[in-house]
Protein backbone atom coordinates (compact mmCIF):
# COMPACT_ATOMS: atom_id res chain seq x y z
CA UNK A 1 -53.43 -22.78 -259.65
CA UNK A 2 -56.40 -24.77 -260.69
CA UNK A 3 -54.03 -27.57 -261.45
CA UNK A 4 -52.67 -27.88 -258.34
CA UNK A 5 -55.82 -27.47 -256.45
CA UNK A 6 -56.95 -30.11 -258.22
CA UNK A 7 -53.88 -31.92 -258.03
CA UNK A 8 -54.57 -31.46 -254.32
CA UNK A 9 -58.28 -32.62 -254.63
CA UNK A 10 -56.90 -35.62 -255.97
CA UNK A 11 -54.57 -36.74 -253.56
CA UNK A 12 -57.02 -36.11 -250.71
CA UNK A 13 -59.09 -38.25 -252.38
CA UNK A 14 -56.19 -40.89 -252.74
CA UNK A 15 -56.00 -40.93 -248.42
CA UNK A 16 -59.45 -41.18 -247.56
CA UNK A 17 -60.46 -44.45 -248.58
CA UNK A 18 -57.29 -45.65 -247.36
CA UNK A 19 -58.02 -43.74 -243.70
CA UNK A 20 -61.27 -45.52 -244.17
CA UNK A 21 -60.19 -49.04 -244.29
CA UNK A 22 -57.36 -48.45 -242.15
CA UNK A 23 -59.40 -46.87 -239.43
CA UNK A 24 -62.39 -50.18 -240.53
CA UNK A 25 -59.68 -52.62 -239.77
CA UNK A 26 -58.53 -51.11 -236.67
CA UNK A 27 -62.36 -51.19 -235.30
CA UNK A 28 -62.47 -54.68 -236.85
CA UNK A 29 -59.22 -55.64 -235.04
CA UNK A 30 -60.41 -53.19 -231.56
CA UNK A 31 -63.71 -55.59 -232.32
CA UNK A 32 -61.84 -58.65 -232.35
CA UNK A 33 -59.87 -57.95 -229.36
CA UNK A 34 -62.97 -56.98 -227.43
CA UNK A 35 -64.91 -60.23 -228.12
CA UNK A 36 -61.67 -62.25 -227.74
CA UNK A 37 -61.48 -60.22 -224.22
CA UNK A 38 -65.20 -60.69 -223.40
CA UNK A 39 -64.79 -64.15 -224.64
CA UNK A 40 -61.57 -64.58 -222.24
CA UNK A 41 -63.73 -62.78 -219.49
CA UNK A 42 -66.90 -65.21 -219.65
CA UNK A 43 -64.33 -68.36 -219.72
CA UNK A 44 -62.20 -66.58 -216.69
CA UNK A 45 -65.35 -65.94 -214.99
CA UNK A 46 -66.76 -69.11 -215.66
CA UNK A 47 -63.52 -70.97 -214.42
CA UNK A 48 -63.52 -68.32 -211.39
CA UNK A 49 -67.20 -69.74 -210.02
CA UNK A 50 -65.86 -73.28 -210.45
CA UNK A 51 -62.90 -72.89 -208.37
CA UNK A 52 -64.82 -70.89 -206.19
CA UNK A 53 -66.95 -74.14 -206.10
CA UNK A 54 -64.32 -76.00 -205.92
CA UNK A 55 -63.02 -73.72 -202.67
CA UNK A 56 -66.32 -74.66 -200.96
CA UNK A 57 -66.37 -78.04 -201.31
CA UNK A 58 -63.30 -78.00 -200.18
CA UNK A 59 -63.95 -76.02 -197.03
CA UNK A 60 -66.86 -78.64 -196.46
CA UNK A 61 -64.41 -81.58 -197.01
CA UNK A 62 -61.76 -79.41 -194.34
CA UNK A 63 -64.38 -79.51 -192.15
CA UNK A 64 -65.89 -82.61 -192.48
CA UNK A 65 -62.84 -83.64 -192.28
CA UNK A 66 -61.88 -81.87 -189.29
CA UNK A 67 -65.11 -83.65 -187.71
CA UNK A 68 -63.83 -86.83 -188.50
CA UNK A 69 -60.23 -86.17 -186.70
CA UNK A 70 -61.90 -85.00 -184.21
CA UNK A 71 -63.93 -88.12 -183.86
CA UNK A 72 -60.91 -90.28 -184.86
CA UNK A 73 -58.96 -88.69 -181.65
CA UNK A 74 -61.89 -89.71 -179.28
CA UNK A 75 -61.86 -93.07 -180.60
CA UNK A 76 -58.11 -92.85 -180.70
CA UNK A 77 -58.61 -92.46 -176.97
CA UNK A 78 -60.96 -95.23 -176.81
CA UNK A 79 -58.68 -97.51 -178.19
CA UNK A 80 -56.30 -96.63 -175.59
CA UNK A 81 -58.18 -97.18 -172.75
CA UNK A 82 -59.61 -100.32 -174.87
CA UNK A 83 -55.92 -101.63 -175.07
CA UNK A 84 -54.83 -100.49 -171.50
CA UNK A 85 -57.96 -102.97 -169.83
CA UNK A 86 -57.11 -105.63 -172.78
CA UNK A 87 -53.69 -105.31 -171.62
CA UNK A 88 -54.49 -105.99 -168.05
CA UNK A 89 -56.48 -108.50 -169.16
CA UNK A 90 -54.14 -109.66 -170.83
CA UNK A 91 -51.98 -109.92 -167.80
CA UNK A 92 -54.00 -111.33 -165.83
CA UNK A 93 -54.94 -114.38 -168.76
CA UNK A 94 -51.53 -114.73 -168.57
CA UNK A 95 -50.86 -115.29 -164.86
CA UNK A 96 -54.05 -117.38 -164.99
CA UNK A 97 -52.67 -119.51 -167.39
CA UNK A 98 -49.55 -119.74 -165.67
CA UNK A 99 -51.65 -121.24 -162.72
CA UNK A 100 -53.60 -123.09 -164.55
CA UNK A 101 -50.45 -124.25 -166.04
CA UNK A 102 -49.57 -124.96 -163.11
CA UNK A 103 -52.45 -126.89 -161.98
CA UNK A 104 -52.27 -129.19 -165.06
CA UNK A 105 -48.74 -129.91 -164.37
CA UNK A 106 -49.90 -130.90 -160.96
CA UNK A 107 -52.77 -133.16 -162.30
CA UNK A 108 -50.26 -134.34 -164.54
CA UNK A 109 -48.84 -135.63 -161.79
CA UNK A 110 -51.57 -137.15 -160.17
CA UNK A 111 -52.49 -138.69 -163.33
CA UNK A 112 -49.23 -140.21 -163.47
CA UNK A 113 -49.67 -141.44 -159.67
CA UNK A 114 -52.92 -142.56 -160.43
CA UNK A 115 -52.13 -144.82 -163.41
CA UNK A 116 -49.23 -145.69 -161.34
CA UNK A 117 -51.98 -147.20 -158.20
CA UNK A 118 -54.35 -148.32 -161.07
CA UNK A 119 -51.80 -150.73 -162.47
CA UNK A 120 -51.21 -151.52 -158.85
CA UNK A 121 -54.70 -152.17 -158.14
CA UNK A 122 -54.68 -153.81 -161.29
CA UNK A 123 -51.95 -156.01 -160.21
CA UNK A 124 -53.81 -156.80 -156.79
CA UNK A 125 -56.90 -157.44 -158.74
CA UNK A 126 -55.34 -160.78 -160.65
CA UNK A 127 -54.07 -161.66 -157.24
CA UNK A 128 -57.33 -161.42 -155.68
CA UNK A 129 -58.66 -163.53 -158.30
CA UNK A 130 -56.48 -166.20 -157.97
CA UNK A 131 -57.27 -166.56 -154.52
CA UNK A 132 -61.20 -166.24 -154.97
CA UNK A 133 -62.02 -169.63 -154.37
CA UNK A 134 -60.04 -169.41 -151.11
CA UNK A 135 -61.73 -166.67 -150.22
CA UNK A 136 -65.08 -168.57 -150.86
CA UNK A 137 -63.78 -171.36 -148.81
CA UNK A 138 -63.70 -168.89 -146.14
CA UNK A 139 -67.22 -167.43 -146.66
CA UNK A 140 -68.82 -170.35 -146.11
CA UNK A 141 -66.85 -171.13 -143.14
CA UNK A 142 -68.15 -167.66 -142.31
CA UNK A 143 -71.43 -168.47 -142.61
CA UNK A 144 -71.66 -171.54 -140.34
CA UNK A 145 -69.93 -169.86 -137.75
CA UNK A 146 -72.63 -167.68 -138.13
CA UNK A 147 -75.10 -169.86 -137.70
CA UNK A 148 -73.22 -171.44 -134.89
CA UNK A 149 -73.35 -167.23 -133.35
CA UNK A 150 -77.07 -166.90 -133.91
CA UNK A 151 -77.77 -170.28 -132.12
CA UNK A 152 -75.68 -169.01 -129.12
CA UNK A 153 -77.90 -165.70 -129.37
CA UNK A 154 -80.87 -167.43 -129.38
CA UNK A 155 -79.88 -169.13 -126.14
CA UNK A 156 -78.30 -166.03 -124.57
CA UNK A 157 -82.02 -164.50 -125.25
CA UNK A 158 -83.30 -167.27 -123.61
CA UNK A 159 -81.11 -166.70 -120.64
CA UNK A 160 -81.71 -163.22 -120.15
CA UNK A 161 -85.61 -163.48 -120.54
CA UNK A 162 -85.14 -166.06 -117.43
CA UNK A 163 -83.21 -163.49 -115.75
CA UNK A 164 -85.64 -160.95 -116.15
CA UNK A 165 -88.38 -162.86 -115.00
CA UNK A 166 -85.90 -163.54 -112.03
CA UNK A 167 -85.33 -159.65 -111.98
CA UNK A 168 -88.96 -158.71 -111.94
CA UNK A 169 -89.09 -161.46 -109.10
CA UNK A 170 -86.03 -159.56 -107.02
CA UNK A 171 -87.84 -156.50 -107.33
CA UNK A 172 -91.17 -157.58 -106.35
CA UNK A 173 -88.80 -158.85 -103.09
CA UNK A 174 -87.19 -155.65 -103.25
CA UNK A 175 -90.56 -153.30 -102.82
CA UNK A 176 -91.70 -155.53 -100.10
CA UNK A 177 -88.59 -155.16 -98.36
CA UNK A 178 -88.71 -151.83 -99.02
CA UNK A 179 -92.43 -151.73 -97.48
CA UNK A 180 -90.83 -153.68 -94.83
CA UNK A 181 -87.99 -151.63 -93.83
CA UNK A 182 -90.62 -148.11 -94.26
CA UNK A 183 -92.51 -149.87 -91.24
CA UNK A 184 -89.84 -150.91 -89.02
CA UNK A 185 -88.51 -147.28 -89.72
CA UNK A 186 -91.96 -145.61 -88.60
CA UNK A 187 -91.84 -148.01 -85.58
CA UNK A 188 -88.19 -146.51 -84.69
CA UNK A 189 -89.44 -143.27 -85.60
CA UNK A 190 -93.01 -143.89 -83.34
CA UNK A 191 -90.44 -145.59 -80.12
CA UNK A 192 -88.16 -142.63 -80.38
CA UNK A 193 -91.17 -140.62 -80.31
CA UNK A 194 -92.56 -142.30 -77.62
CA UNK A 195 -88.96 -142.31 -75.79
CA UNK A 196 -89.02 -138.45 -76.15
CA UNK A 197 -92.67 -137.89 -74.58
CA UNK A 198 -91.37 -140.05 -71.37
CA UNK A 199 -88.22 -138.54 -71.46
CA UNK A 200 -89.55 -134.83 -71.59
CA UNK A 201 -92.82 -135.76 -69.48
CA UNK A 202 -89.80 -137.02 -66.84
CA UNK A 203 -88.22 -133.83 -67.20
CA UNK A 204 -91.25 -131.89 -66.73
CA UNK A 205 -92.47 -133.32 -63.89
CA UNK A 206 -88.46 -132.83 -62.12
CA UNK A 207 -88.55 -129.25 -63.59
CA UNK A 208 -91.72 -128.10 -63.15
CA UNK A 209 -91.60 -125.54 -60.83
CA UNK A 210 -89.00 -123.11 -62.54
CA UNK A 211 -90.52 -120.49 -64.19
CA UNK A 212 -87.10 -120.11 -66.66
CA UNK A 213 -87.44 -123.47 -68.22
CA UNK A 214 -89.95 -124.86 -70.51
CA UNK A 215 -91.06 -127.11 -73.06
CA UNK A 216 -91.88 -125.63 -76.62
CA UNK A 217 -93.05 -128.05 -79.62
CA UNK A 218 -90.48 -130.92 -79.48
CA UNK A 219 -87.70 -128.86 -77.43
CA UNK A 220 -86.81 -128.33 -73.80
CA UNK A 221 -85.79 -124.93 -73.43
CA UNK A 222 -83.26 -123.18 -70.60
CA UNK A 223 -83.03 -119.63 -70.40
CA UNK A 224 -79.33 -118.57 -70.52
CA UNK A 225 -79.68 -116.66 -67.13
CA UNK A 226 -80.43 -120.18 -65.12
CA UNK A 227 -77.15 -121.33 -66.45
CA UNK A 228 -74.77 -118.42 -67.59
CA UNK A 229 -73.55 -115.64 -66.17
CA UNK A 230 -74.02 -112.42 -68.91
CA UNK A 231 -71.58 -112.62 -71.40
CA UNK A 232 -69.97 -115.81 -70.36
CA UNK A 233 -70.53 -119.81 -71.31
CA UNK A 234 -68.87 -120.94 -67.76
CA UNK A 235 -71.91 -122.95 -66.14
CA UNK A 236 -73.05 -121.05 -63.05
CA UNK A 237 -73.52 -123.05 -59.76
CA UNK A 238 -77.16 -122.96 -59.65
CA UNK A 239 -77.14 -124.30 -63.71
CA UNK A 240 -74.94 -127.36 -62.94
CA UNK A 241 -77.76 -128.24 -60.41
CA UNK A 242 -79.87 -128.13 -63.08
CA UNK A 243 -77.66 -130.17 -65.48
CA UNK A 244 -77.31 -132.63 -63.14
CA UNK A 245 -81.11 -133.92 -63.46
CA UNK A 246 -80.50 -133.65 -67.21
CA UNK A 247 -77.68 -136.18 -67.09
CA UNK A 248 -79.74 -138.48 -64.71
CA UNK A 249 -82.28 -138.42 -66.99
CA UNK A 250 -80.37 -138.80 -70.13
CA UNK A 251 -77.86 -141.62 -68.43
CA UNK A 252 -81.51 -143.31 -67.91
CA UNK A 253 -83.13 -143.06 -71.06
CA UNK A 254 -80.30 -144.75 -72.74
CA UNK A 255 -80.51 -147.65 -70.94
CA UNK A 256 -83.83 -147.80 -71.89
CA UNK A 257 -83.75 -147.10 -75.75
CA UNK A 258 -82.80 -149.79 -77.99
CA UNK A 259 -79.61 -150.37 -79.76
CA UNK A 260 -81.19 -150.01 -82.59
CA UNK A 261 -82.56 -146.54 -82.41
CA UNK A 262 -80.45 -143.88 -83.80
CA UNK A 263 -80.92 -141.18 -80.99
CA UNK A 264 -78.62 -137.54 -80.23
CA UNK A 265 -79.36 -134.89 -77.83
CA UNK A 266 -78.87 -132.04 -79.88
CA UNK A 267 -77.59 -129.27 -77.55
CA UNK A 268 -78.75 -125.44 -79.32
CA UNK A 269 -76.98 -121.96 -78.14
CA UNK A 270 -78.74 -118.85 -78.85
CA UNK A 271 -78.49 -115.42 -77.86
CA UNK A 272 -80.28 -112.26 -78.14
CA UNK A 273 -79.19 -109.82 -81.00
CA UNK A 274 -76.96 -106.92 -78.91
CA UNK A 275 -73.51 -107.02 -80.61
CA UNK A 276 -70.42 -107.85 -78.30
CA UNK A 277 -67.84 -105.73 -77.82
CA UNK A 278 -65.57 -107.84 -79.44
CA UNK A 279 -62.64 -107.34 -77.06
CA UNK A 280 -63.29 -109.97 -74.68
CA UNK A 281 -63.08 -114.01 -75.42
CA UNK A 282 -65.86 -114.05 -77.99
CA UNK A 283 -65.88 -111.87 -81.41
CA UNK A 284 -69.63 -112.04 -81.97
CA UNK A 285 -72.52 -113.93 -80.78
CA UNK A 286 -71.60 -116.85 -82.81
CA UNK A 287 -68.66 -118.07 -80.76
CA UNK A 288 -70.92 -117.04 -78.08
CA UNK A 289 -73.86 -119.38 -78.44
CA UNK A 290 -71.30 -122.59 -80.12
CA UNK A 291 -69.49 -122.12 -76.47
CA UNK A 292 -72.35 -122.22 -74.08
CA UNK A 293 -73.74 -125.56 -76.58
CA UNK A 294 -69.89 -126.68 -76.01
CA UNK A 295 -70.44 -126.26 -72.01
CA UNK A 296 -73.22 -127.91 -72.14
CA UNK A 297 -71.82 -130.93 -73.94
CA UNK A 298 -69.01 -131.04 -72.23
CA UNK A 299 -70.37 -131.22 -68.87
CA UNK A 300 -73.04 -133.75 -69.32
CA UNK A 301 -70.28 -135.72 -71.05
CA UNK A 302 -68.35 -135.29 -67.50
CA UNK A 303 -71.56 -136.89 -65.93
CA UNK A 304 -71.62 -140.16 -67.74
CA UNK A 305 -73.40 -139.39 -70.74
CA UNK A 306 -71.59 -140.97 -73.84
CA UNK A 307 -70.40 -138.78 -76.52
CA UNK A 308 -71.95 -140.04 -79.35
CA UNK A 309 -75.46 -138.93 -78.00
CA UNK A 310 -74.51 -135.81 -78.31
CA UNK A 311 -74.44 -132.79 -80.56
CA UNK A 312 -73.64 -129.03 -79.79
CA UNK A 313 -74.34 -126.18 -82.27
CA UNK A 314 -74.90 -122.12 -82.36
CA UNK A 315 -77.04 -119.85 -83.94
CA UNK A 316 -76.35 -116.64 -82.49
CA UNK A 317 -79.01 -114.37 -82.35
CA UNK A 318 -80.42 -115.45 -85.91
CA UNK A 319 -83.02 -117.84 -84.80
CA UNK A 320 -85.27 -115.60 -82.48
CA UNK A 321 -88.19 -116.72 -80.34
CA UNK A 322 -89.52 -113.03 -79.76
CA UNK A 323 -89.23 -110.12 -81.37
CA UNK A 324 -88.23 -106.29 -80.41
CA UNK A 325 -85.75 -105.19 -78.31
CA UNK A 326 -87.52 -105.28 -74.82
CA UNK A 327 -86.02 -106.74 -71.91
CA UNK A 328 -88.34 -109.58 -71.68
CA UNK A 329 -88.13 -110.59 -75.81
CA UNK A 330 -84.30 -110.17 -75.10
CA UNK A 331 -84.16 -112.72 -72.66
CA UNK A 332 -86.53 -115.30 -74.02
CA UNK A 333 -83.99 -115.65 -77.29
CA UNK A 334 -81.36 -115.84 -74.66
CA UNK A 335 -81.55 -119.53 -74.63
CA UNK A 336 -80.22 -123.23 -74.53
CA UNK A 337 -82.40 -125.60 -76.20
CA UNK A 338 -82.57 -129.32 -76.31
CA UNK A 339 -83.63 -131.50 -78.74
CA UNK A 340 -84.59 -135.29 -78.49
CA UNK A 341 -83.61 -136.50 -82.27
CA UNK A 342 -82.40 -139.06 -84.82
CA UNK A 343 -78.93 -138.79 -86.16
């Protein structure tokens, strides 16, 4: 019994140390994997902040990046619209090259013609020199004609300052003639005048008892009633009387004015200003008053008295002596007057 117990004793002593060590190596080893694990984590973790480093820079590159396309794409755009207007410039260089191509072909031209007219001119030029002293010869033939020219000027000058003295001469004549001829004039004018005063004084004294005729200013004056009918340029009985020692004294006065006195009898109608009907001979007082001057005319013309002494005109009722429409201002324009006048 106490040999196996102790046999016993024995071998648990035997497994203990051995437990010992094994169990010492496998904390050793659980030791060594733990550090080689903690180890692993600190190098993991360590490589885990440098990517994650790594991922940020790279996010800042993305989007700096992504700034930078965006940027590119505006200027992409730029570009585009850059080389569109270079393009149309580009165009338009062109076509003005083409014209200015154009042009210098042109003036290519030209040149050409123009060396072409300067070797002509050229050509002229060697002919005019060879005939320079001809052409001298003919200068100074030139120049004494000239001369000969300015001596035939100088004469001319003296030629026409004679004639102007003779000119200043004519008119000196001239204005004395024309003095002249203003006084015989105002002696015609002053023997017409005086012609008129004894030819109406003669007719005043023959007429002076009628009340219906009278002398106004420079004018012998008829009322229309002495000689017309109303409305009518017939020459009433009692007016031809009256006409008669007009002509007498008309057919005497020219015997007694000269030749040379321009002289008329200027017969005027008038009438007053009531309207015709305009259904009988005479439209309006116009053709009225130019018919009655016309009778007049006509029939001192029938008593001798030459034509050319006398003049008829109207004036209707636009030449009043009186105004209003009475009867008495009526009548007074209602006239035929006479006038003693040059022609």
């Amino acid at each position: 019994m106490s040999s196996r117990g102790r046999g016993r004793d024995r071998n648990s002593e035997d497994y203990w140390p051995g437990f010992v060590d094994a169990m010492s190596a496998l904390l050793l080893v659980f030791i060594f994997l733990l550090s080689i694990f903690m180890i692993a984590q600190f190098f993991l973790s360590q490589q885990l902040s440098g990517r994650d480093s790594v991922l940020n820079r790279l996010n800042q590159q993305v989007a700096e990046l992504t700034e930078l396309l965006a940027l590119q794409k505006a200027n992409v755009g730029d570009l585009q619209s850059t080389i569109s207007s270079l393009q149309t410039n580009l165009d338009q260089t062109t076509a003005e090259r083409d014209h200015l191509q154009g042009l210098l072909n042109d003036h290519s031209g030209n040149l050409d013609a123009a060396d072409g007219k300067l070797a002509a001119l050229r050509g002229q030029l060697e002919s005019e020199k060879s005939v320079s002293a001809r052409a001298m010869a003919q200068i100074e033939l030139l120049n004494q004609q000239i001369s000969a020219l300015r001596r035939q000027i100088a004469a001319l000058e003296d030629a026409l300052e004679a004639s102007e003295s003779r000119d200043r001469e004519s008119q000196t004549k001239i204005a004395d003639l024309g003095k002249r001829l203003n006084v015989a004039l105002a002696q015609r004018v002053q023997e017409l005048s005086r012609y008129r005063s004894d030819f109406f004084g003669r007719l005043r004294e023959i007429l002076a008892k009628r009340a219906d005729v009278e002398v106004v200013g420079d004018r012998f004056v008829f009322q229309s009633e002495v000689l017309f009918s109303s409305g009518n340029d017939e020459i009433n009985p009692e007016g031809r009387a009256q006409l008669d020692i007009l002509a007498e004294a008309i057919i005497e006065l020219e015997k007694q004015i000269p030749e040379g006195i321009n002289w008329v009898l200027r017969v005027d109608g008038h009438t007053d200003n009531r309207p015709l009907s305009g259904t009988g001979r005479f439209r309006n007082n116009w053709e009225l008053s130019a018919a009655r001057a016309i009778s007049v005319v006509r029939f001192l013309i029938s008593k001798g008295v030459a034509p050319n002494r006398l003049v008829a005109a109207g004036f209707g009722e636009y030449q009043p002596r009186a105004t209003g429409d009475t009867p008495q201002a009526l009548a007074k324009n209602r006239r035929i007057e006479l006038k003693l006048t040059q022609r």
